[in-house]
C-alpha atoms as a PDB file:
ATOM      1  CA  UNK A   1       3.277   6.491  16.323  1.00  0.00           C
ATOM      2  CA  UNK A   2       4.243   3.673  14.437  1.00  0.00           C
ATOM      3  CA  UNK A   3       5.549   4.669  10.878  1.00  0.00           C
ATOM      4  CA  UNK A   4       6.107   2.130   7.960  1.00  0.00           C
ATOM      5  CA  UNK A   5       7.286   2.735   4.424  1.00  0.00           C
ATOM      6  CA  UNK A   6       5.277   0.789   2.033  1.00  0.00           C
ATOM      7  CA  UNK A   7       6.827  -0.013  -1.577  1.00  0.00           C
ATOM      8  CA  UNK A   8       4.724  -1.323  -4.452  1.00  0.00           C
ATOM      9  CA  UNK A   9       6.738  -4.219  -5.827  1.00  0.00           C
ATOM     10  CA  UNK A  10       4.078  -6.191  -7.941  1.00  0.00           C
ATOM     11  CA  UNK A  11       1.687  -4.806 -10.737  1.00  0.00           C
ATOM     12  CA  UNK A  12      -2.007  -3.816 -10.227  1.00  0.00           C
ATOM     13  CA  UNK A  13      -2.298  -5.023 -13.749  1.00  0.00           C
ATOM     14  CA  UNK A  14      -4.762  -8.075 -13.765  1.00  0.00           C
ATOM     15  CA  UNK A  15      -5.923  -7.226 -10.074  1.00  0.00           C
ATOM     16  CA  UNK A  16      -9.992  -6.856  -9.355  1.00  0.00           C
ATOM     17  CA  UNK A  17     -10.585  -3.256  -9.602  1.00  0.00           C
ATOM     18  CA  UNK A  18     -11.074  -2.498  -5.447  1.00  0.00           C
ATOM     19  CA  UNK A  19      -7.380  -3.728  -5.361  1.00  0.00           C
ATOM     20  CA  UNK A  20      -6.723  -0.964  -7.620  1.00  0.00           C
ATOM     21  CA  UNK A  21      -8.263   1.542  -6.136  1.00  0.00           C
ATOM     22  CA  UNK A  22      -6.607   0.555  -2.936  1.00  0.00           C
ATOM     23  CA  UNK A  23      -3.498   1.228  -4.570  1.00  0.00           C
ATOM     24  CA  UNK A  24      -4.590   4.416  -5.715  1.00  0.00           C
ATOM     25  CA  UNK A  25      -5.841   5.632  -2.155  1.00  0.00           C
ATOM     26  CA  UNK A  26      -2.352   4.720  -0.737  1.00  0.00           C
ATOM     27  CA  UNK A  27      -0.843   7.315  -3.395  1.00  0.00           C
ATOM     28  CA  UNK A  28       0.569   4.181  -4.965  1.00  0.00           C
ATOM     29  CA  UNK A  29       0.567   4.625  -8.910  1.00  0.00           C
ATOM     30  CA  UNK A  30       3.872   3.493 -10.374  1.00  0.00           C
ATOM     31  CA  UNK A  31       6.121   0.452  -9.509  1.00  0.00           C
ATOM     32  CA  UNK A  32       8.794   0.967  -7.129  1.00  0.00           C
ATOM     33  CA  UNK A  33       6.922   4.043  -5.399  1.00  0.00           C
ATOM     34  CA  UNK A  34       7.083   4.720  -2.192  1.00  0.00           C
ATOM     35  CA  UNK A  35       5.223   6.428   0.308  1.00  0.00           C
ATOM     36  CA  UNK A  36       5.507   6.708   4.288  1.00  0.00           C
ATOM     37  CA  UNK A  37       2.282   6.274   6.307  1.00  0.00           C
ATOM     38  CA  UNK A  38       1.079   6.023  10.143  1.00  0.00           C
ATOM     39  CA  UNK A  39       0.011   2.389  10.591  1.00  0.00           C
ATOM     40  CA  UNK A  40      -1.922   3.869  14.004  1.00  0.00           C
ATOM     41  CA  UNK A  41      -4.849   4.717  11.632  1.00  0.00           C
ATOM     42  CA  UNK A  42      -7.459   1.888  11.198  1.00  0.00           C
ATOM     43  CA  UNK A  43      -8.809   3.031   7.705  1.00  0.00           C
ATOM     44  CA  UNK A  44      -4.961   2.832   6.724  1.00  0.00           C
ATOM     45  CA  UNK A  45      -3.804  -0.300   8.630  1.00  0.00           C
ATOM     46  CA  UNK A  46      -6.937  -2.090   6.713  1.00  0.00           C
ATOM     47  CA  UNK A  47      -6.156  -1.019   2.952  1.00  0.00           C
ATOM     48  CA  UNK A  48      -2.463  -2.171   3.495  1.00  0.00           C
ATOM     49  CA  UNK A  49      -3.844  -5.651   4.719  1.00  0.00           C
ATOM     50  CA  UNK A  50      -5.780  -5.747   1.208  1.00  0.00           C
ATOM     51  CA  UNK A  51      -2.891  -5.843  -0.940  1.00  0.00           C
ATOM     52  CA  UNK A  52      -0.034  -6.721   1.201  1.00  0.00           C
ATOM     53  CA  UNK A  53       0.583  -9.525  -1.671  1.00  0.00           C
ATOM     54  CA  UNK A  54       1.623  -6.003  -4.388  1.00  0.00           C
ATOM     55  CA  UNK A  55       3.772  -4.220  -1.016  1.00  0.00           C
ATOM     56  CA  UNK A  56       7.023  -4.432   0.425  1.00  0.00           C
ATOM     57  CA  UNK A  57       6.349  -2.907   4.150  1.00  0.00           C
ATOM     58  CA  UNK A  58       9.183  -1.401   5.936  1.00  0.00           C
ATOM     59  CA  UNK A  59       9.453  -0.178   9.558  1.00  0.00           C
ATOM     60  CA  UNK A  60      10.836   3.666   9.929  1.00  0.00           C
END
């Protein structure tokens, strides 16, 4: 399984409001928070894609 930790680094503020929710489904509601996720999933893999431009994406 292929882990990454992804870090919001940029603001949703300003963003269309599906880029926002995106954050939101990632668990992603404050600046600087992180959260681990399994990059195997498709639904996942997509939604990180989206707003790659707001993440910092580290391999675990």
């Amino acid at each position: 399984m292929k882990k990454v930790r992804i870090t919001q680094v940029r603001s949703g503020i300003g963003r269309p409001q599906d880029q926002k929710d995106t954050l939101v489904a990632l668990r992603l509601r404050k600046m600087n928070q992180s959260v681990e996720v399994d990059m195997e999933n498709p639904c996942i893999a997509g939604m990180v894609e989206k707003v790659k431009h707001l993440l910092k994406i580290e391999e675990i």
